[in-house]
N, C-alpha and C. Protein backbone atom coordinates (compact mmCIF):
# COMPACT_ATOMS: atom_id res chain seq x y z
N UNK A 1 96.16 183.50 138.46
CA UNK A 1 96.04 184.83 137.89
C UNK A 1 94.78 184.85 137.01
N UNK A 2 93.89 185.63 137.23
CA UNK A 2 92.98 185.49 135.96
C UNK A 2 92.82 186.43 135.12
N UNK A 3 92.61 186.12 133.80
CA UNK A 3 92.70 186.71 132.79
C UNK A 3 91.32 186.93 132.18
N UNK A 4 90.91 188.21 131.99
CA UNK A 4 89.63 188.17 131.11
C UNK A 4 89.90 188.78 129.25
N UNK A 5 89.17 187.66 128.71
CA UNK A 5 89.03 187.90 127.20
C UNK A 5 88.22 187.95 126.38
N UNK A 6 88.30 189.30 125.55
CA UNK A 6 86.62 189.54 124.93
C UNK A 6 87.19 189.34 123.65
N UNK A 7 86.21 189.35 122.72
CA UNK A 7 86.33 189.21 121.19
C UNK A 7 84.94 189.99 120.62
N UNK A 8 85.47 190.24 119.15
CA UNK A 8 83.86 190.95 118.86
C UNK A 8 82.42 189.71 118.02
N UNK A 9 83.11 188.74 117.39
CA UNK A 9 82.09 187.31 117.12
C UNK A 9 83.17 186.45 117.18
N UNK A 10 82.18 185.36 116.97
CA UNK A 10 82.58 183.76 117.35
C UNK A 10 83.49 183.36 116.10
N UNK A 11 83.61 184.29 115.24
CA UNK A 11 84.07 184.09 114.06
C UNK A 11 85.78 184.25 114.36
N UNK A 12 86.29 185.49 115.43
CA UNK A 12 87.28 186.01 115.62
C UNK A 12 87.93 184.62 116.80
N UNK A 13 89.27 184.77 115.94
CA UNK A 13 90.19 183.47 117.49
C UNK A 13 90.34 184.21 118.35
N UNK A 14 90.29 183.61 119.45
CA UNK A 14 91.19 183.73 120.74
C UNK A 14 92.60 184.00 120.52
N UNK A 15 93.59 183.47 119.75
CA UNK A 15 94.77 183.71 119.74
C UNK A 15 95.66 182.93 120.55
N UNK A 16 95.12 181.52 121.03
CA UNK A 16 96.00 181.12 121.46
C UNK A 16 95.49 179.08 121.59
N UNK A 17 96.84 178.65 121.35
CA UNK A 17 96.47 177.21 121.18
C UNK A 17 96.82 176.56 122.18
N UNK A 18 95.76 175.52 122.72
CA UNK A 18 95.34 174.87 124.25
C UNK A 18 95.82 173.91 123.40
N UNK A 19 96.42 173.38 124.90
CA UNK A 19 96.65 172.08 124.82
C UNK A 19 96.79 170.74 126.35
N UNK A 20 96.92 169.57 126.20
CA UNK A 20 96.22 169.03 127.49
C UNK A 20 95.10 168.54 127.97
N UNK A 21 94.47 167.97 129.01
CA UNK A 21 93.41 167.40 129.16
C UNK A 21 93.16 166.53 129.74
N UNK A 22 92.23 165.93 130.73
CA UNK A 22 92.01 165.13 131.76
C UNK A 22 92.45 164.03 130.64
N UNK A 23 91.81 163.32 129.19
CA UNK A 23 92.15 162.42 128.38
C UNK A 23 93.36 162.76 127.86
N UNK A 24 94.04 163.43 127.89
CA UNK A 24 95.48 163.36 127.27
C UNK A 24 96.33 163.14 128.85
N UNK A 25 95.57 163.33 130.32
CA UNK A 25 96.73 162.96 130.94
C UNK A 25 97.75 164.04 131.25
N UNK A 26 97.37 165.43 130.89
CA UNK A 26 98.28 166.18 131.13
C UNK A 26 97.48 167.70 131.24
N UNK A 27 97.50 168.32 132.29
CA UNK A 27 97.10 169.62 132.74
C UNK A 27 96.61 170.54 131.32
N UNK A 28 95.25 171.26 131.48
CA UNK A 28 95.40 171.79 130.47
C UNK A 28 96.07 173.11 130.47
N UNK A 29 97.25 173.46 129.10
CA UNK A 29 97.76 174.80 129.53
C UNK A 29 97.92 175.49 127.92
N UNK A 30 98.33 176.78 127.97
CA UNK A 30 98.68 177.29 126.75
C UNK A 30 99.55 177.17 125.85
N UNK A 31 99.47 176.59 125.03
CA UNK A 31 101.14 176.24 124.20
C UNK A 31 101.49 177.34 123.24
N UNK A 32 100.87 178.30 122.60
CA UNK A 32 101.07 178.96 121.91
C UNK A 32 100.15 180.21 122.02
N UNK A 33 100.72 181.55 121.92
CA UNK A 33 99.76 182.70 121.62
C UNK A 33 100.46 183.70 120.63
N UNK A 34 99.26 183.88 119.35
CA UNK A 34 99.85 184.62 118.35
C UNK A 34 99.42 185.83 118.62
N UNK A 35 100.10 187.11 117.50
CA UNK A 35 100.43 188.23 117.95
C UNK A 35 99.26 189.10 117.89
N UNK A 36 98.32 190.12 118.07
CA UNK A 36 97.52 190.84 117.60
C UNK A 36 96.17 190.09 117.33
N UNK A 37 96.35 189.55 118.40
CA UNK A 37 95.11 188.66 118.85
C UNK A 37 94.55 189.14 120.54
N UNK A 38 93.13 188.89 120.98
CA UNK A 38 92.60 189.07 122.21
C UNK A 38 93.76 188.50 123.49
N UNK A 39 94.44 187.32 122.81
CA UNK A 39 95.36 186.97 123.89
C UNK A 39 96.80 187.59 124.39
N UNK A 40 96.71 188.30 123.18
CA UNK A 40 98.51 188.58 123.22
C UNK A 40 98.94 189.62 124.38
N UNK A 41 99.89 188.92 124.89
CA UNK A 41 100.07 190.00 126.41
C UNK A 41 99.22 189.81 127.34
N UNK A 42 98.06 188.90 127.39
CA UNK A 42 97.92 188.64 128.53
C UNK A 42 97.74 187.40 128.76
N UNK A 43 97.86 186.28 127.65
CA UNK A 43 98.33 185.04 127.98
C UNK A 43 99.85 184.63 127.94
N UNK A 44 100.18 183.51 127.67
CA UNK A 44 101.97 183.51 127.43
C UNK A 44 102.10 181.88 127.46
N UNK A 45 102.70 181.43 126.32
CA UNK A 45 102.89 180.03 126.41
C UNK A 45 103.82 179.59 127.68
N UNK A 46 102.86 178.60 128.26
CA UNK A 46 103.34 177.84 129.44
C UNK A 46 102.21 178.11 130.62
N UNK A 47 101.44 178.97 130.23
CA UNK A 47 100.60 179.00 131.39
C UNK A 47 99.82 178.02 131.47
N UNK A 48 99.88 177.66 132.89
CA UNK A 48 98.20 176.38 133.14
C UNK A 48 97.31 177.17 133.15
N UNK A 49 95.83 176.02 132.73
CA UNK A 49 94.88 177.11 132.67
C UNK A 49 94.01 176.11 134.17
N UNK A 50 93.90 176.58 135.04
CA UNK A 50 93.29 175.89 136.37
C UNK A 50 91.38 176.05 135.81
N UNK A 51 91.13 176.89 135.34
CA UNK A 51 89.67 177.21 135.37
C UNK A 51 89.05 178.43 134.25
N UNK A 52 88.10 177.90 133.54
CA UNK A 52 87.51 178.30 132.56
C UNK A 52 86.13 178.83 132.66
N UNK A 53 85.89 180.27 133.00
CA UNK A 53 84.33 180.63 133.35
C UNK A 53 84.13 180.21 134.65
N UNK A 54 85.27 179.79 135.98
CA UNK A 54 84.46 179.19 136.97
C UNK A 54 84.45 178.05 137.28
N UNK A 55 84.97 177.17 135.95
CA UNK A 55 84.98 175.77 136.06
C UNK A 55 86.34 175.48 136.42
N UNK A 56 86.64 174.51 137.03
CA UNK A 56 87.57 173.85 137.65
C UNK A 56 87.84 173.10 136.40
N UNK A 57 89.25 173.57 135.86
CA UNK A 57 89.67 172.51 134.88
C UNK A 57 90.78 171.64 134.94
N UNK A 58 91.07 171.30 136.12
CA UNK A 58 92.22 170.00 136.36
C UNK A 58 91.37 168.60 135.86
N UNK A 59 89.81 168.63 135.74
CA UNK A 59 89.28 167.16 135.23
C UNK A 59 88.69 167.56 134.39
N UNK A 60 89.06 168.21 133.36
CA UNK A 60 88.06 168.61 132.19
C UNK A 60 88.47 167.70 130.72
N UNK A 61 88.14 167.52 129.94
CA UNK A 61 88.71 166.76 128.87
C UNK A 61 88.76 167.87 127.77
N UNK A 62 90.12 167.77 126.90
CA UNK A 62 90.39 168.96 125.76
C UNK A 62 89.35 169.35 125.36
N UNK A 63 88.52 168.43 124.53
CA UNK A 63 87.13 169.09 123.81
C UNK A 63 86.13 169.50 124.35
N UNK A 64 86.15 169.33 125.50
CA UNK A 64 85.25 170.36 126.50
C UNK A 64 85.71 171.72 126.43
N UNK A 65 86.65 171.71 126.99
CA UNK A 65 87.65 172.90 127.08
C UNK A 65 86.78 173.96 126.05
N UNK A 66 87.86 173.47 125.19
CA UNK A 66 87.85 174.27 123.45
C UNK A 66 86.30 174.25 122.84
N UNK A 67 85.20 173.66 123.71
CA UNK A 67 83.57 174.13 123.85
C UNK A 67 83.11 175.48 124.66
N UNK A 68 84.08 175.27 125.38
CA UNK A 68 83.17 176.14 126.63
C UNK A 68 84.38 177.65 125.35
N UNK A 69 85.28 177.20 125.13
CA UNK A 69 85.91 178.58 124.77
C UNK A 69 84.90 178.89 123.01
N UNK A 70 85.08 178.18 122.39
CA UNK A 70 84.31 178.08 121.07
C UNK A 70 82.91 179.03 121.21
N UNK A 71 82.46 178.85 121.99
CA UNK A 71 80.92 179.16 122.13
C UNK A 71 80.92 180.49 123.05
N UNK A 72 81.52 181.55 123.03
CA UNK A 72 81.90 182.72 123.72
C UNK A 72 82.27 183.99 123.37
N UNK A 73 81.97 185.06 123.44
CA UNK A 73 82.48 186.01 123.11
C UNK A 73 83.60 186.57 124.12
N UNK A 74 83.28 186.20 125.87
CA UNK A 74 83.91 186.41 126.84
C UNK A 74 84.32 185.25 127.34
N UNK A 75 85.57 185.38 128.01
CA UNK A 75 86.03 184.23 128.79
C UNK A 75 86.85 184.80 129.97
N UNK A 76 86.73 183.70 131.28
CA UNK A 76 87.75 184.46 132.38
C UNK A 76 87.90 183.50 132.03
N UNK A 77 89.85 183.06 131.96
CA UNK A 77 90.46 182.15 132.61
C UNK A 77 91.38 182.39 133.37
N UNK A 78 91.37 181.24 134.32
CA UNK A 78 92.66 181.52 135.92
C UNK A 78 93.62 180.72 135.18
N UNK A 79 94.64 181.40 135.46
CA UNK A 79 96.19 180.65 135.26
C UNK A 79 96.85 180.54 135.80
N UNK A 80 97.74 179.26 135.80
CA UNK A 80 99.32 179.28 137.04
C UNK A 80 100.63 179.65 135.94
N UNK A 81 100.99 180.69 136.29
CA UNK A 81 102.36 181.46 135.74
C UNK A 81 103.61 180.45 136.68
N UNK A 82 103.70 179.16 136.31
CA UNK A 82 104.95 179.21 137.23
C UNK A 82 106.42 179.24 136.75
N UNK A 83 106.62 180.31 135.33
CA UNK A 83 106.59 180.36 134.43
C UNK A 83 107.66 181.85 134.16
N UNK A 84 108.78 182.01 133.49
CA UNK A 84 109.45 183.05 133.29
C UNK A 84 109.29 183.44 131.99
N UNK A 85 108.82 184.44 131.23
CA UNK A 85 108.96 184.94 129.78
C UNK A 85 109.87 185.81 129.58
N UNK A 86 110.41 186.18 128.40
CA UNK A 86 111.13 187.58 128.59
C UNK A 86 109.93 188.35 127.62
N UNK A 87 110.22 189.87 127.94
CA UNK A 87 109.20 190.58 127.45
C UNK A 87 109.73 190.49 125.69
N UNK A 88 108.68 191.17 125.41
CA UNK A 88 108.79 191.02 123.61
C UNK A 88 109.83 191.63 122.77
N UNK A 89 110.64 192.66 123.16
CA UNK A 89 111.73 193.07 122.78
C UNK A 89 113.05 192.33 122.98
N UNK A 90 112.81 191.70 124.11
CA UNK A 90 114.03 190.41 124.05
C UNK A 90 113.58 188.78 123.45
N UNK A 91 112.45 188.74 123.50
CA UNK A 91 111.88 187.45 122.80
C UNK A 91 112.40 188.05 120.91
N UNK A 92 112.68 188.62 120.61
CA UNK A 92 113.12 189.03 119.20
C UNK A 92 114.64 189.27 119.31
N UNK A 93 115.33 189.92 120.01
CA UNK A 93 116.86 189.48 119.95
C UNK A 93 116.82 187.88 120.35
N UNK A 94 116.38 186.86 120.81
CA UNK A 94 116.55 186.02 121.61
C UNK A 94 116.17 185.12 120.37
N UNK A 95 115.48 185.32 119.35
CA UNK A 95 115.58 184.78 117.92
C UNK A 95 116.23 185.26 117.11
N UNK A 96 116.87 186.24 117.34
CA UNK A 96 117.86 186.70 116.52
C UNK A 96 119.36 185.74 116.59
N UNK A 97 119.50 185.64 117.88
CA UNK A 97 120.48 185.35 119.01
C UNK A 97 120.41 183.68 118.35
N UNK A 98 119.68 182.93 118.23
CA UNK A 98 119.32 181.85 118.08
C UNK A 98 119.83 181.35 116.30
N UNK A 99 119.39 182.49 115.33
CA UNK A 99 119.29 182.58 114.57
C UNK A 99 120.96 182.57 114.02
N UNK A 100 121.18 183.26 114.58
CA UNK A 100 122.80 183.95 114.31
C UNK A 100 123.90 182.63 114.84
N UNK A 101 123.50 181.78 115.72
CA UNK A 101 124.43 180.68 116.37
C UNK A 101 123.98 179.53 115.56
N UNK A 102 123.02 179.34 114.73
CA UNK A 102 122.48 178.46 113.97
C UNK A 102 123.42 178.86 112.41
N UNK A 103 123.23 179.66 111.87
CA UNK A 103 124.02 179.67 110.87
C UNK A 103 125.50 180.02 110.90
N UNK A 104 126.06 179.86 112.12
CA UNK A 104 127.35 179.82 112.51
C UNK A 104 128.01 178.45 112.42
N UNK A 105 126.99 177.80 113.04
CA UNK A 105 127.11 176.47 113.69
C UNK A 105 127.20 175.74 112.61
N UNK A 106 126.76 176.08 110.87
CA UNK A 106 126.52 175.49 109.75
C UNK A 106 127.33 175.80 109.11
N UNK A 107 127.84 176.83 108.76
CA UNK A 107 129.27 177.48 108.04
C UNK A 107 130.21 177.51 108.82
N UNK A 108 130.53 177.24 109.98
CA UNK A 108 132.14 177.58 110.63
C UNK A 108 132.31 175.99 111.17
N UNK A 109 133.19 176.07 111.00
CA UNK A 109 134.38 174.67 112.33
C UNK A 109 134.22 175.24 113.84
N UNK A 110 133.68 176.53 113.95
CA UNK A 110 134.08 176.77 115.21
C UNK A 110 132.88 175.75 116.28
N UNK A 111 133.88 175.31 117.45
CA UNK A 111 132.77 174.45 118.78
C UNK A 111 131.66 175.02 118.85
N UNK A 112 130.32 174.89 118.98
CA UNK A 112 129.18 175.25 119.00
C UNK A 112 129.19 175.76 120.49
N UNK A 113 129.75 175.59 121.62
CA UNK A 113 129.61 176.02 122.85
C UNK A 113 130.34 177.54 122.85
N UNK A 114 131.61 177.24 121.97
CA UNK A 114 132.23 179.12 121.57
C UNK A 114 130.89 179.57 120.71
N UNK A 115 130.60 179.22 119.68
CA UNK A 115 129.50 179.84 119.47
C UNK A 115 128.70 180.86 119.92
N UNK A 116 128.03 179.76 120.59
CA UNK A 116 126.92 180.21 121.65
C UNK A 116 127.33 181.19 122.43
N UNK A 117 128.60 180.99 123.48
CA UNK A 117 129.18 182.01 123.95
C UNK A 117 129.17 183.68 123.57
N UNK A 118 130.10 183.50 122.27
CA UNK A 118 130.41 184.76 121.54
C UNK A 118 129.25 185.33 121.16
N UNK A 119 128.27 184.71 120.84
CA UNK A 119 127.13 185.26 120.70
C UNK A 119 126.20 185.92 121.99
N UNK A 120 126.52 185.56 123.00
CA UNK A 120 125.72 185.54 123.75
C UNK A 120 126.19 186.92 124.23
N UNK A 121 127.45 186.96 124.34
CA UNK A 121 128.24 188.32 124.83
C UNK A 121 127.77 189.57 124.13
N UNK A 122 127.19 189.00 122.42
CA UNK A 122 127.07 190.38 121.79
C UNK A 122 125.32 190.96 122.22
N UNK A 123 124.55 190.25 122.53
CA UNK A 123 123.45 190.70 122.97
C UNK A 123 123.02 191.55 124.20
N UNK A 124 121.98 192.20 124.66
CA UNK A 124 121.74 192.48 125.72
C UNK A 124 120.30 192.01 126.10
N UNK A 125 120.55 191.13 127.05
CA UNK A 125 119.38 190.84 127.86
C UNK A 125 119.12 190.85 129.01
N UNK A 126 118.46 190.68 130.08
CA UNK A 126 118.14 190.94 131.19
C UNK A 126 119.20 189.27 131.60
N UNK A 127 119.18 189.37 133.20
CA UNK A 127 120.13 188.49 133.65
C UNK A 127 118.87 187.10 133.06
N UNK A 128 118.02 187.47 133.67
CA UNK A 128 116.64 186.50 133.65
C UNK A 128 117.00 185.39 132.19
N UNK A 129 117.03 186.61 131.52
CA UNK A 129 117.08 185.67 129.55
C UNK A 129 118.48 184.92 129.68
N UNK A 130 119.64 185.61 129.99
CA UNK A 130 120.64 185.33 129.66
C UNK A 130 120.27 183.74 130.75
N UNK A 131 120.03 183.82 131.77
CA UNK A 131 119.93 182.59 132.38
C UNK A 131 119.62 181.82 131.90
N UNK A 132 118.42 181.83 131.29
CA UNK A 132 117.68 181.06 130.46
C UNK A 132 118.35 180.19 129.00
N UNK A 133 119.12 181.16 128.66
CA UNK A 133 119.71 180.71 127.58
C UNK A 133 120.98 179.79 128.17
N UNK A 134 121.53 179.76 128.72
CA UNK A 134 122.59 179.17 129.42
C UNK A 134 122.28 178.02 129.95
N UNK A 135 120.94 178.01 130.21
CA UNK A 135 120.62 176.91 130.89
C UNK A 135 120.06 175.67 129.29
N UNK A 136 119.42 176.41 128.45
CA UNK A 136 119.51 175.49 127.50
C UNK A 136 120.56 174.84 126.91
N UNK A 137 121.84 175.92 126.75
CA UNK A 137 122.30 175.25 126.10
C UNK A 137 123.83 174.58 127.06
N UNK A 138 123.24 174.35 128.20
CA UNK A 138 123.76 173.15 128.95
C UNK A 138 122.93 172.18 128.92
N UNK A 139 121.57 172.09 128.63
CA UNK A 139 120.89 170.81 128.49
C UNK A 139 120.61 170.14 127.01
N UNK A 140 121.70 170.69 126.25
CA UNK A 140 121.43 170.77 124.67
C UNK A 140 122.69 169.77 124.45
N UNK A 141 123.88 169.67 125.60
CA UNK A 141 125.34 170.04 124.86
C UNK A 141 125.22 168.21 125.37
């Protein structure tokens, strides 16, 4: 997928933190994108980034990377989405949701799997999230 990103100086972030690298051994991809930044909404943590301006970045090393982006006002990068988000109105119940089974889990006796449950019932999310959440916290338990 490629993504194009402008900024107005070199002074302004990108909005989003790379991570990875031919020397780290691991694909470079997005680990983080903050809000009201050039990235937001059209990057998304978890994306690979395959290519930067053109360049093929499966052999690139981090500090290259974060050169070619440093030194730019524009950037295309291609990404592999292989990758489910929920949109931003459920990424905020979905910390709410999180939030609410965490201080349950600290004040009550009750099993953390009822927990989770009862909580999960009171939200509304797309099947997608709810999957998602279910699936963590079978790999949690």
């Amino acid at each position: 997928v490629p993504v194009f990103l402008d900024r107005s100086s070199l002074d302004q972030s990108w909005g989003f933190r790379l991570q990875g690298g031919i020397d780290y051994r691991l694909p470079l991809s997005i680990k983080k994108v903050s809000p009201n930044t050039p990235s937001h909404n059209k990057l998304y943590a978890g994306d690979g980034v395959t290519a930067i301006n053109g360049q093929d970045a499966s052999s690139m090393k981090h500090e290259d990377a974060e050169n070619l982006l440093r030194n730019a006002l524009q950037i295309q990068l291609t990404v592999r989405r292989d990758h489910c988000h929920p949109c931003e109105p459920e990424e905020i119940q979905i910390r709410k949701f999180k939030e609410a089974v965490e201080i349950r889990a600290i004040n009550e006796t009750t099993p953390i799997p009822q927990i989770y449950d009862e909580e999960a019932t009171r939200i509304n999310l797309s099947t997608l999230s709810i999957a998602s959440l279910l699936s963590r916290r079978e790999i949690s338990q």
